[in-house]
C-alpha atoms as a PDB file:
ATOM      1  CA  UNK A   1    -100.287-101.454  24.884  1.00  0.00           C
ATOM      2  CA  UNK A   2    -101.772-104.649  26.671  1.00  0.00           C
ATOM      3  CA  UNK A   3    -101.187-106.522  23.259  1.00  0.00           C
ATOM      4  CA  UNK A   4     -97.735-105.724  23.195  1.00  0.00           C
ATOM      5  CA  UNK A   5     -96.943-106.345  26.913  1.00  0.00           C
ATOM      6  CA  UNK A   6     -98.832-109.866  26.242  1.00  0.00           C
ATOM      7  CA  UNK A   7     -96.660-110.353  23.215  1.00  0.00           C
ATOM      8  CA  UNK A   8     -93.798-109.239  24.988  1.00  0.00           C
ATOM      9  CA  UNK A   9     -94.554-111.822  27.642  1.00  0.00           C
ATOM     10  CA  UNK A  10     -94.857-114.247  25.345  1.00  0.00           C
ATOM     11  CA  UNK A  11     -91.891-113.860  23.583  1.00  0.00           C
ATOM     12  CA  UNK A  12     -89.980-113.668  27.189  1.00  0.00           C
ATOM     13  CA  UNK A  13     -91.346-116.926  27.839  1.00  0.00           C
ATOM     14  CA  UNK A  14     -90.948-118.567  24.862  1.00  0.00           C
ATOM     15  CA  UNK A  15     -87.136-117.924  24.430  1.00  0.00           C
ATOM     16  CA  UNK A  16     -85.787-120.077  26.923  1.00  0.00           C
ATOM     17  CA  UNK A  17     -87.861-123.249  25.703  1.00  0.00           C
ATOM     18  CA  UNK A  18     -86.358-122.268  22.095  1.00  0.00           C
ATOM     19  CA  UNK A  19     -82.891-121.988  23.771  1.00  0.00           C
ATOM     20  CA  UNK A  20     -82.718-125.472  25.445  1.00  0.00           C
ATOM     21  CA  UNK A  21     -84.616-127.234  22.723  1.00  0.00           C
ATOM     22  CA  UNK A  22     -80.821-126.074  20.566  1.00  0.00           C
ATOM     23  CA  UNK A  23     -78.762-126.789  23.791  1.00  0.00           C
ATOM     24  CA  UNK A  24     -75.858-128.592  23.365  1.00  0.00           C
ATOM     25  CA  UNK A  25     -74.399-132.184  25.117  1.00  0.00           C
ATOM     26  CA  UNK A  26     -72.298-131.174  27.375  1.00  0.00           C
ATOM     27  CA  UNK A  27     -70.175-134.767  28.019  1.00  0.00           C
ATOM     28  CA  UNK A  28     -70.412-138.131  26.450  1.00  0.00           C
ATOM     29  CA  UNK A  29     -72.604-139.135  28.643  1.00  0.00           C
ATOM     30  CA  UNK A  30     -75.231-136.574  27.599  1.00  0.00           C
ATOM     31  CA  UNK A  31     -74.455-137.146  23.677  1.00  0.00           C
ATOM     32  CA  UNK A  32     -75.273-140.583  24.675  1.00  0.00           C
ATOM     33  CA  UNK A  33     -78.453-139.815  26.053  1.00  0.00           C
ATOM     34  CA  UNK A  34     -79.340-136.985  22.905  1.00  0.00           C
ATOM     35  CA  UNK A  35     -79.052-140.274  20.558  1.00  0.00           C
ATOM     36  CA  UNK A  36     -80.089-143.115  22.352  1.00  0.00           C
ATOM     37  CA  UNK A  37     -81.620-145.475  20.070  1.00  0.00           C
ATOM     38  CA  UNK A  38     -81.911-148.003  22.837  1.00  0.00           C
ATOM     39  CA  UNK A  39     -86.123-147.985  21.997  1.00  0.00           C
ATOM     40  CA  UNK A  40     -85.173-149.335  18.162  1.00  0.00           C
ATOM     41  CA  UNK A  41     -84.708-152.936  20.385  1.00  0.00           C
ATOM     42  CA  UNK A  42     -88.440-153.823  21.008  1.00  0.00           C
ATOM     43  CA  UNK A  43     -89.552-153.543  17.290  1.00  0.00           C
ATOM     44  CA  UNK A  44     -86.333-154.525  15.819  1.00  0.00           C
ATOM     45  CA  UNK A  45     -84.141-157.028  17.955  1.00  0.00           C
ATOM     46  CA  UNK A  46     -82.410-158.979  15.065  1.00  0.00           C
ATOM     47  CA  UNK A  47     -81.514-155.543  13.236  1.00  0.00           C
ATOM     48  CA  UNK A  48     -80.022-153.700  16.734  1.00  0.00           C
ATOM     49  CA  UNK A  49     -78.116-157.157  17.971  1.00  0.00           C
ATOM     50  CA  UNK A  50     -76.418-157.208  14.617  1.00  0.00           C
ATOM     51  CA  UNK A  51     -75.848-153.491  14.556  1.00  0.00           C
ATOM     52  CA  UNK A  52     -74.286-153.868  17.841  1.00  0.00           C
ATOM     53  CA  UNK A  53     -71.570-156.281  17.248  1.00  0.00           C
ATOM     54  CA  UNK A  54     -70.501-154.341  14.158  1.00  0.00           C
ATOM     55  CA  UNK A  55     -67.818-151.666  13.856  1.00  0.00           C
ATOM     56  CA  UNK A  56     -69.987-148.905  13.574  1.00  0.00           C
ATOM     57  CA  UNK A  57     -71.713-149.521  17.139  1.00  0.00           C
ATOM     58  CA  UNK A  58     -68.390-148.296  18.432  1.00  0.00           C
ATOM     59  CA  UNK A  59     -66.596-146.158  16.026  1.00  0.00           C
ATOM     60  CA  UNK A  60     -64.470-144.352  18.615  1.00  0.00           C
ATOM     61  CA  UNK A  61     -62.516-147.326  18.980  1.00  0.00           C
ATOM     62  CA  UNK A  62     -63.723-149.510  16.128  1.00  0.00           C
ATOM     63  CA  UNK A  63     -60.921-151.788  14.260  1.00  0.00           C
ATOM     64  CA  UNK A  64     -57.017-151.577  16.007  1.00  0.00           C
ATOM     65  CA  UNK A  65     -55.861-149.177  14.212  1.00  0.00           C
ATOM     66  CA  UNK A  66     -59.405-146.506  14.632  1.00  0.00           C
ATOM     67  CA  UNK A  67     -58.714-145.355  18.064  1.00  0.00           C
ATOM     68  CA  UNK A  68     -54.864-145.267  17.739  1.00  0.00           C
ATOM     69  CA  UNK A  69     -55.621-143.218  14.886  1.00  0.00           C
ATOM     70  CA  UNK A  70     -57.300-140.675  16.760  1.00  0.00           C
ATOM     71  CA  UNK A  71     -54.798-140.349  19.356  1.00  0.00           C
ATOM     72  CA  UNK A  72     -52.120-139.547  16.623  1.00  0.00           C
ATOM     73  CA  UNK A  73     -53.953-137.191  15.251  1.00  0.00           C
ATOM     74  CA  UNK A  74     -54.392-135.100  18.032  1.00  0.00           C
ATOM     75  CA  UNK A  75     -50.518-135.636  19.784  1.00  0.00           C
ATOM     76  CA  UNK A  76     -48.989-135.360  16.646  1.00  0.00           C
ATOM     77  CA  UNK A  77     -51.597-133.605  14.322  1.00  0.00           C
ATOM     78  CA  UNK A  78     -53.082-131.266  16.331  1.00  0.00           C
ATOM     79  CA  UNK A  79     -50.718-130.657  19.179  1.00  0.00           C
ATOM     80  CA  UNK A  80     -47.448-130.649  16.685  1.00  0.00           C
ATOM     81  CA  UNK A  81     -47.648-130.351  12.976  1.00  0.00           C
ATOM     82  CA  UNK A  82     -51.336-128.348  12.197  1.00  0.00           C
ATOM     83  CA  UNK A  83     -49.070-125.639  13.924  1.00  0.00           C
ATOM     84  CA  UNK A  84     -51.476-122.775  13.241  1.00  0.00           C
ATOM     85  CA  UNK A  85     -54.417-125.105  15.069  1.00  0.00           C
ATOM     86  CA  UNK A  86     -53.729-122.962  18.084  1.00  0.00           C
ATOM     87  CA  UNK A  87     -53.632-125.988  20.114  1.00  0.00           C
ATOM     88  CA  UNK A  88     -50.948-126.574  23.019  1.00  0.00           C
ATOM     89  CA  UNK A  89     -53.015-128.121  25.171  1.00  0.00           C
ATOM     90  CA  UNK A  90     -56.292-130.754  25.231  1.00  0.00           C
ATOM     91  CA  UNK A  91     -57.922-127.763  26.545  1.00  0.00           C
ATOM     92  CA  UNK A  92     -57.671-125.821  23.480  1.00  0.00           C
ATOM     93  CA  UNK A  93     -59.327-128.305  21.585  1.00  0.00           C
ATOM     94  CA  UNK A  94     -62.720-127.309  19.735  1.00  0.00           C
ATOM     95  CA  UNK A  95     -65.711-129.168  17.980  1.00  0.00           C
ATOM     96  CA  UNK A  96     -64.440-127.840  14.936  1.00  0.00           C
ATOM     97  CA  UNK A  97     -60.485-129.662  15.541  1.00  0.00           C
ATOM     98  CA  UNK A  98     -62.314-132.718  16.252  1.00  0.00           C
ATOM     99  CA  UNK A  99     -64.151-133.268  13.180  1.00  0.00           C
ATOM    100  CA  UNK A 100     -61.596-133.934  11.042  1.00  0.00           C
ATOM    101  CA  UNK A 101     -62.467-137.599  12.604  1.00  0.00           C
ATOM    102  CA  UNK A 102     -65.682-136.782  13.596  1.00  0.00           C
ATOM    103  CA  UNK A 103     -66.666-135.737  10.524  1.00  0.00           C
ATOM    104  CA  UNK A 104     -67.476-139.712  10.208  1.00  0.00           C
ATOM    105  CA  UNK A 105     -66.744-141.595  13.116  1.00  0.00           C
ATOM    106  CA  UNK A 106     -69.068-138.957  15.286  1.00  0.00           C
ATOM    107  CA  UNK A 107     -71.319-136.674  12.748  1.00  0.00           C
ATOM    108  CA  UNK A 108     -73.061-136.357  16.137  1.00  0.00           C
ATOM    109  CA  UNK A 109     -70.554-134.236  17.926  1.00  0.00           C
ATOM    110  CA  UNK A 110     -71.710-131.020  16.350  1.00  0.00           C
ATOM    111  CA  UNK A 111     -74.092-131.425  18.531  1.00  0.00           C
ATOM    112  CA  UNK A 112     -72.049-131.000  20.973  1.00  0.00           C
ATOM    113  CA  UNK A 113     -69.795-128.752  23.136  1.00  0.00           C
ATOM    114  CA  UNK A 114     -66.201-128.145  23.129  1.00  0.00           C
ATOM    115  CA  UNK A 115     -65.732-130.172  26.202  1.00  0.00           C
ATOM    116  CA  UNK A 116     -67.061-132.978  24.654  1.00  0.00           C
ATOM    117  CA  UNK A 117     -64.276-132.380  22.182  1.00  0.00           C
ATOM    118  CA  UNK A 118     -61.819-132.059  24.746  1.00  0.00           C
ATOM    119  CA  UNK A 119     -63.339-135.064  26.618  1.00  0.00           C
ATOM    120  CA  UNK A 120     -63.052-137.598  23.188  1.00  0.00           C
ATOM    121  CA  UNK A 121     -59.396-137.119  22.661  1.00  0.00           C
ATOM    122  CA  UNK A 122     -58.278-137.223  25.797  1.00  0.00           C
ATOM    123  CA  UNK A 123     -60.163-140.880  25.951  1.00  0.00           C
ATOM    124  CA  UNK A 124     -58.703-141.527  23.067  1.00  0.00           C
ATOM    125  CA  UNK A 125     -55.103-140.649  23.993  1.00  0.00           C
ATOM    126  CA  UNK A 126     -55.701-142.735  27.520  1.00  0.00           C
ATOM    127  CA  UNK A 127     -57.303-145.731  25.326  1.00  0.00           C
ATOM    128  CA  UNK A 128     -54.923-146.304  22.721  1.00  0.00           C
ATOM    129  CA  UNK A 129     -52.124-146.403  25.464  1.00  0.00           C
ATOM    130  CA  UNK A 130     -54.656-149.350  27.083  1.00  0.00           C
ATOM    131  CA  UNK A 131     -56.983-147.583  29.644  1.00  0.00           C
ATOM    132  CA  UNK A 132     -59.969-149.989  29.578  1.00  0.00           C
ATOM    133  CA  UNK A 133     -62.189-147.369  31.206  1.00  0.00           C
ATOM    134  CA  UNK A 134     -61.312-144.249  28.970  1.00  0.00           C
ATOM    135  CA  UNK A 135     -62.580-146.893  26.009  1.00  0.00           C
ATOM    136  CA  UNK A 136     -65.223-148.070  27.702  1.00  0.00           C
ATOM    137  CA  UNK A 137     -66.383-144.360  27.746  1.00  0.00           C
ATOM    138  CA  UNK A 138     -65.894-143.800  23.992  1.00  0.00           C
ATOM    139  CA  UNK A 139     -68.029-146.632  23.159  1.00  0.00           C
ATOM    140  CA  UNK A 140     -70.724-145.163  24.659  1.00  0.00           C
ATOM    141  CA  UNK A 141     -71.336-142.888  21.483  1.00  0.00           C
ATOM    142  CA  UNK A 142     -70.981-143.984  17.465  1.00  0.00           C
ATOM    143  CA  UNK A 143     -72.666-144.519  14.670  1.00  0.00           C
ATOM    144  CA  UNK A 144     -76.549-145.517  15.537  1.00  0.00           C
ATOM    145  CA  UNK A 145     -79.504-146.073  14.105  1.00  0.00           C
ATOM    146  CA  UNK A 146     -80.529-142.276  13.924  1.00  0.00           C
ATOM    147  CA  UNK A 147     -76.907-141.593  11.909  1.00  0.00           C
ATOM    148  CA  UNK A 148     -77.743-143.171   8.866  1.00  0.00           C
ATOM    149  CA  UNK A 149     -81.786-143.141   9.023  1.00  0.00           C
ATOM    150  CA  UNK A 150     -82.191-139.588   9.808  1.00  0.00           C
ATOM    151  CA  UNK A 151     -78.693-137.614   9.863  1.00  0.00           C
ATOM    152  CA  UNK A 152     -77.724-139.132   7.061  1.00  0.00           C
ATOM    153  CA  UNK A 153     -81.161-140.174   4.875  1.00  0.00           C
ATOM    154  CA  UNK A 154     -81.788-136.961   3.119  1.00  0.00           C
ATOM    155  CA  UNK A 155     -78.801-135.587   0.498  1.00  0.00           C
ATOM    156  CA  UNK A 156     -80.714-132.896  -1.724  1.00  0.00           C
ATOM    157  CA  UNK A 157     -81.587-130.347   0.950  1.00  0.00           C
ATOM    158  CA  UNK A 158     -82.863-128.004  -1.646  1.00  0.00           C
ATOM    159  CA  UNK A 159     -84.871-130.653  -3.273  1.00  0.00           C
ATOM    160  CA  UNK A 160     -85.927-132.781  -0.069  1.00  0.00           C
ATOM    161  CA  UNK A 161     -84.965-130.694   3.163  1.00  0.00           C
ATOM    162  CA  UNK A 162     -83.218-131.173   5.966  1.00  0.00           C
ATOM    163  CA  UNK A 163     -83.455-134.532   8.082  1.00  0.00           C
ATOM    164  CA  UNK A 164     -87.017-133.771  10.349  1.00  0.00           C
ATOM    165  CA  UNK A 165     -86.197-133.939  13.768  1.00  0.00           C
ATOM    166  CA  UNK A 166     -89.278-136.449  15.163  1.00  0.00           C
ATOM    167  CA  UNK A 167     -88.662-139.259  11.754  1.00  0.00           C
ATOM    168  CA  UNK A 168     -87.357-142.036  10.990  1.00  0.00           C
ATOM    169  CA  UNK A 169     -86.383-142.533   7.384  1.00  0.00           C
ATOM    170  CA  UNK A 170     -86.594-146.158   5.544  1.00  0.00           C
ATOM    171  CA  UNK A 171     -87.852-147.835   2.242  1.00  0.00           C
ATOM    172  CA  UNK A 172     -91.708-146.874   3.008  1.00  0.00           C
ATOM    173  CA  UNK A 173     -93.919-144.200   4.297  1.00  0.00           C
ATOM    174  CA  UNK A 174     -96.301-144.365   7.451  1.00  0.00           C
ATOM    175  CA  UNK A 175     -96.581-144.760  11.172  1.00  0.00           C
ATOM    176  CA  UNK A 176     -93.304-145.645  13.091  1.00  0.00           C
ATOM    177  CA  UNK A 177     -94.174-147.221  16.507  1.00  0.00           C
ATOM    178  CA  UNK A 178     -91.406-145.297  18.559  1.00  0.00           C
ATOM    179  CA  UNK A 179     -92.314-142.635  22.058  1.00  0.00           C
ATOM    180  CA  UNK A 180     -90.407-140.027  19.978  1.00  0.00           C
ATOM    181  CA  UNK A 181     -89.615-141.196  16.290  1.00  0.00           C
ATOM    182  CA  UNK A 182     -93.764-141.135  15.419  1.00  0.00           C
ATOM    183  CA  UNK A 183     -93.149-141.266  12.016  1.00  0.00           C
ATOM    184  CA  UNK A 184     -91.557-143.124   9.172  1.00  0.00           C
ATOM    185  CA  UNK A 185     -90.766-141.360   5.553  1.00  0.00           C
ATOM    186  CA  UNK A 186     -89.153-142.606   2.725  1.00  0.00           C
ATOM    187  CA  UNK A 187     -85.539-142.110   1.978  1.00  0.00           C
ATOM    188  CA  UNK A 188     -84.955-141.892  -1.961  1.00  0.00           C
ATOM    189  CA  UNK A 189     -80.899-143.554  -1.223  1.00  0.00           C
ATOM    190  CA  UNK A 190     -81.484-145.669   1.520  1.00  0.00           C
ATOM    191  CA  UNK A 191     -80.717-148.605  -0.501  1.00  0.00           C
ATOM    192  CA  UNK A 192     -78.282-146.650  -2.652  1.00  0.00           C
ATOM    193  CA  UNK A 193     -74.455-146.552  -2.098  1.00  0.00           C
ATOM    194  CA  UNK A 194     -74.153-142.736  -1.702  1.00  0.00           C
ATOM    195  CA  UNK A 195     -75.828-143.747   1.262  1.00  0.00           C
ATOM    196  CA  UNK A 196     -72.487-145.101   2.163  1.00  0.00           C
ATOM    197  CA  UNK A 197     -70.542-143.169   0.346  1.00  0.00           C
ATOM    198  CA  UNK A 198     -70.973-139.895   2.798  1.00  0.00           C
ATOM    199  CA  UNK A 199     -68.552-141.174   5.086  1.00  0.00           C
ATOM    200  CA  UNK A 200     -66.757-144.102   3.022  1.00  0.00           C
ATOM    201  CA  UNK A 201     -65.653-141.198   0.629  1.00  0.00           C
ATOM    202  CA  UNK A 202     -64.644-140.067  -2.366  1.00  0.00           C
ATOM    203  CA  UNK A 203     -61.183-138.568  -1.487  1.00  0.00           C
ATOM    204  CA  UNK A 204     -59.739-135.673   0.304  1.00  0.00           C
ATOM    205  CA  UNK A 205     -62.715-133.751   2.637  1.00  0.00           C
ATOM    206  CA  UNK A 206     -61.589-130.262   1.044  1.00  0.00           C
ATOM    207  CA  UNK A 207     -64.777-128.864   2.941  1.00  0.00           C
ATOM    208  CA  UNK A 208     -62.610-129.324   6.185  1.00  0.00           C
ATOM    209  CA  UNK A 209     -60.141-126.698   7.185  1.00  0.00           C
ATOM    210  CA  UNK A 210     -57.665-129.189   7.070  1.00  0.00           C
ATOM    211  CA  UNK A 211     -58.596-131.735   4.694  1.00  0.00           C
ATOM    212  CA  UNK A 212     -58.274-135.344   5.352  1.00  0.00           C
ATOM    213  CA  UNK A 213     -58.090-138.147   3.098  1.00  0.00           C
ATOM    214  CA  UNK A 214     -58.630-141.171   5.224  1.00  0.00           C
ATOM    215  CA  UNK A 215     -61.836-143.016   3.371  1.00  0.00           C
ATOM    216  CA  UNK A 216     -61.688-143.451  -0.422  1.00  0.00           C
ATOM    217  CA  UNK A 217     -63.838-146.596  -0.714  1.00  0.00           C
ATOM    218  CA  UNK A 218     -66.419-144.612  -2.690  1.00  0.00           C
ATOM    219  CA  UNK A 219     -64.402-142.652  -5.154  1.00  0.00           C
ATOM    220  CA  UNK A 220     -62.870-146.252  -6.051  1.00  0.00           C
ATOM    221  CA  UNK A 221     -66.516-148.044  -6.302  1.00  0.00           C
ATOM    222  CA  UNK A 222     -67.369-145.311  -8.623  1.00  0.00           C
ATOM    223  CA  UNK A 223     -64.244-144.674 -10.634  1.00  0.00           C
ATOM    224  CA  UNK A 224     -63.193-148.171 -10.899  1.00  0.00           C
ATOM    225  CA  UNK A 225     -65.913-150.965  -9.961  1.00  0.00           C
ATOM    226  CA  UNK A 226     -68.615-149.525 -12.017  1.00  0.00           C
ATOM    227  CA  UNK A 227     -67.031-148.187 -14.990  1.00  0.00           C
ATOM    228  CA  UNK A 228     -65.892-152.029 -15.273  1.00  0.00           C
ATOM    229  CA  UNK A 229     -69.719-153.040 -15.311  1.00  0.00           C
ATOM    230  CA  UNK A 230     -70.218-153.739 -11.774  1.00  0.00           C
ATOM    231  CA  UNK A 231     -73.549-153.358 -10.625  1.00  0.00           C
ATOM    232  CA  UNK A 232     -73.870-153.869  -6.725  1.00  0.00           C
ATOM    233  CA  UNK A 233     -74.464-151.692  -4.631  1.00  0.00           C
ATOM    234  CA  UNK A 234     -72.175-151.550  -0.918  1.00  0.00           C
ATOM    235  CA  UNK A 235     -75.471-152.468   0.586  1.00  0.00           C
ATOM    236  CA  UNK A 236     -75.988-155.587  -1.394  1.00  0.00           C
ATOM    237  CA  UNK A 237     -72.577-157.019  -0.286  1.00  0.00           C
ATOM    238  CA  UNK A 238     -72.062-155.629   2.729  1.00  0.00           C
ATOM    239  CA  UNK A 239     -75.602-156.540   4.565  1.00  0.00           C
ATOM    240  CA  UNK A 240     -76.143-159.843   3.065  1.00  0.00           C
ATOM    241  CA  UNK A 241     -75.008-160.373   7.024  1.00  0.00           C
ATOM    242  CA  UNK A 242     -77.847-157.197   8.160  1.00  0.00           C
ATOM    243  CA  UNK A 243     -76.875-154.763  10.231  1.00  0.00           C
ATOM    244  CA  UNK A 244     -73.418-156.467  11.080  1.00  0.00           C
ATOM    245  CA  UNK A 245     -72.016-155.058   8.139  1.00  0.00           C
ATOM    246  CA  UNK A 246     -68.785-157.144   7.910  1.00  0.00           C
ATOM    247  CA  UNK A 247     -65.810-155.932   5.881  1.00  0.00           C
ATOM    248  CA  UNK A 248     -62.139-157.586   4.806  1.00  0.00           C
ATOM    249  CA  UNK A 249     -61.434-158.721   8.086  1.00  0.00           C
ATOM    250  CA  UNK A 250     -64.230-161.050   8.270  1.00  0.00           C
ATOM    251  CA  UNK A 251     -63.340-164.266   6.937  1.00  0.00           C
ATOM    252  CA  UNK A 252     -66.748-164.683   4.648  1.00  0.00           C
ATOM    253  CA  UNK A 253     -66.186-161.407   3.821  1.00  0.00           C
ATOM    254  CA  UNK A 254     -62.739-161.507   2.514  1.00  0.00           C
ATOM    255  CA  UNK A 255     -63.488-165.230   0.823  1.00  0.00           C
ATOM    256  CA  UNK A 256     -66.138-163.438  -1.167  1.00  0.00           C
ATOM    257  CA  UNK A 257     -63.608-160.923  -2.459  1.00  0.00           C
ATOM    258  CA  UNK A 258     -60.656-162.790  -3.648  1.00  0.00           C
ATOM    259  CA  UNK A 259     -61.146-165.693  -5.801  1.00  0.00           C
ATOM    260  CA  UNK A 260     -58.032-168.261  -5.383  1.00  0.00           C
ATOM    261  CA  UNK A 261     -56.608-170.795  -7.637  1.00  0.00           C
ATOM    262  CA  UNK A 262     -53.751-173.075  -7.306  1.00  0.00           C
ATOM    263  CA  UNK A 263     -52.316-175.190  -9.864  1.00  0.00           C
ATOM    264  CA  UNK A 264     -49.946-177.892  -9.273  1.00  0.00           C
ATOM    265  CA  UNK A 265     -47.377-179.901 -10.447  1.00  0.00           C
ATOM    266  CA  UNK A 266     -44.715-182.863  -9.314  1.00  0.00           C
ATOM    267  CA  UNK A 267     -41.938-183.899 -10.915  1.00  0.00           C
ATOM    268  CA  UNK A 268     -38.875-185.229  -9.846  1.00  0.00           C
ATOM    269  CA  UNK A 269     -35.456-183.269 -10.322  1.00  0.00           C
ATOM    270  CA  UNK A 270     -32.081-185.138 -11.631  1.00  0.00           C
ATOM    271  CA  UNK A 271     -29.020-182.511 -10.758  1.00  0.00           C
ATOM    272  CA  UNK A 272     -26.895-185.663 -11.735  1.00  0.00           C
ATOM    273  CA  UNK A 273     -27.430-189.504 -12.827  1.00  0.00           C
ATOM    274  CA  UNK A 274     -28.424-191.070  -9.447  1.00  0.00           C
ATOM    275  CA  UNK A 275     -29.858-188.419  -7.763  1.00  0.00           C
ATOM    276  CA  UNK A 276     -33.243-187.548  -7.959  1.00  0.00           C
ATOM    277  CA  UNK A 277     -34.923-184.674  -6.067  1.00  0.00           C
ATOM    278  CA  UNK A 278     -38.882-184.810  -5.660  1.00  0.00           C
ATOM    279  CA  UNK A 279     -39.768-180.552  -6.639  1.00  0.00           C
ATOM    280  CA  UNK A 280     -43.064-179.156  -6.979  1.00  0.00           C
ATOM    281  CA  UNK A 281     -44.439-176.365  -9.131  1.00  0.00           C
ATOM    282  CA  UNK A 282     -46.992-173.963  -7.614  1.00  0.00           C
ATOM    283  CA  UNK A 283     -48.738-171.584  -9.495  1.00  0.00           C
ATOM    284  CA  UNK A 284     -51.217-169.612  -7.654  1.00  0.00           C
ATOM    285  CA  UNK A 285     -53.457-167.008  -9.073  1.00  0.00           C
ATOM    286  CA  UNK A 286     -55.569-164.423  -6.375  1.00  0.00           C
ATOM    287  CA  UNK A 287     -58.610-162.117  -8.510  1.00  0.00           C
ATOM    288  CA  UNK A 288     -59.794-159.181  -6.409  1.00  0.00           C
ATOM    289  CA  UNK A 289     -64.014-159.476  -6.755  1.00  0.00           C
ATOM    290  CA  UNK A 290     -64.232-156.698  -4.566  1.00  0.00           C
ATOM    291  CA  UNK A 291     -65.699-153.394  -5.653  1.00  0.00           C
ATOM    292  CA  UNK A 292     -63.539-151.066  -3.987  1.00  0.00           C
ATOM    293  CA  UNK A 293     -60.172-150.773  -3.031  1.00  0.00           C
ATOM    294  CA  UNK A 294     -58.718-153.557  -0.142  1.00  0.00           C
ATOM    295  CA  UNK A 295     -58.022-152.236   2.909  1.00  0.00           C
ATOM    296  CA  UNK A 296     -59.488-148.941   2.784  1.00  0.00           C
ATOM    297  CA  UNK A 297     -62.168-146.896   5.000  1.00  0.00           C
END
């Protein structure tokens, strides 16, 4: 009886540690905090300064059209024409409603609650109509470090696992010098473009209840760019820059994808004797280099 009252005990005070080691962010602010990355600085300054002038540091908001697009979708998405949503109201709004964005601009927010949910599209509603601090607050949360070298690093779950909590995943195994992160494991895709490709798609997400198509850069890199023999992978031209990761609207970018040439030619026009009209023939000819389809997500 005494070694099932201690067990008992035990098991009484071990419950609550298990509980709030699975508790969920309860605003932005706290998803902040859950994946602050803000340590990756000391050991790699040129890598996090790049990473945060890119698009990804602040996918909430990310190019013009990224935040506006989130705004539609819940006014006039979930609010109007997903009519069996159940949603009336920002209040009605779940993790689950949220991901059809989230999916890839946040992967995060299932770690979250629904008032985080609730919290992201109304910010997103209030900064696409121009309220400064409702994007200021979005930015605080996007795609980080710990997205795409642990959420994202492992693919075969039967064959490798899930993502452990305490590593960091990159081209090499040992020691990783972080309070937290102790470790460092090798990821088998980390240089591979299904890296990439988990959020930069294929086509429609039919594993959402309401399946979106908004990314399709990796179906076309796989249906089109390499069955015509191309052999790069998205890492190779998109982090020639590092951890910037420029796409078509940066101008070295977009010069590397589109090869020009223009061909001229003068000549002088005679509608009638005496009257001569200087004309010019243009011919200009634009090649798409890219492997993917231009614009896309």
């Amino acid at each position: 009886m005494k070694l099932l009252r201690l067990v008992l005990i035990l098991l009484f005070v071990a419950l609550p540690l298990a509980a709030s080691s699975a508790e969920k962010a309860k605003s932005i602010d706290e998803l902040a905090k859950m994946y602050d990355v803000s340590s990756c600085k000391q050991c790699h300054p040129k890598q996090f300064e790049e990473w945060e002038k890119s698009y990804h540091a602040i996918s909430l908001v990310g190019s013009p059209r990224t935040m506006a697009t989130i705004a539609s979708t819940v006014k006039d998405g979930l609010m109007k024409e997903y009519t069996k949503a159940g949603i009336k109201d920002i209040k009605d709004i779940k993790v689950e409603h949220m991901m059809i964005c989230a999916k890839c601009h946040l992967p995060q927010l299932k770690d979250a609650t629904d008032e985080v949910a609730q919290e992201i599209a109304q910010a997103a509603i209030d900064g696409a109509a121009g309220d400064e601090a409702a994007q200021a607050k979005l930015k605080k949360i996007g795609i980080n470090c710990l997205i795409c070298h642990n959420q994202k690093a492992l693919i075969h779950k039967w064959t490798d696992g899930e993502p452990e909590a305490n590593v960091i995943y990159g081209n090499k195994e040992g020691a990783h010098g972080d309070a937290k992160y102790k470790t460092l494991k090798k990821s088998l895709i980390m240089k591979e473009s299904i890296l990439c490709g988990q959020c930069h798609g294929l086509g429609p997400n039919f594993d959402l209840t309401e399946p979106t198509q908004c990314a399709t850069l990796y179906g076309s890199y796989l249906h089109a760019y390499v069955p015509s023999g191309g052999s790069k992978t998205c890492q190779e031209c998109h982090m020639d820059k590092g951890h910037y990761m420029p796409a078509y609207r940066d101008p070295d970018q977009a010069k590397k994808a589109v090869s020009v040439e223009v061909d001229t030619m003068g000549y002088y026009f005679l509608p009638k004797a005496g009257d001569s009209i200087p004309t010019a023939k243009v011919t200009v000819k634009m090649v798409s280099k890219a492997g993917h389809r231009i614009p896309d997500g």
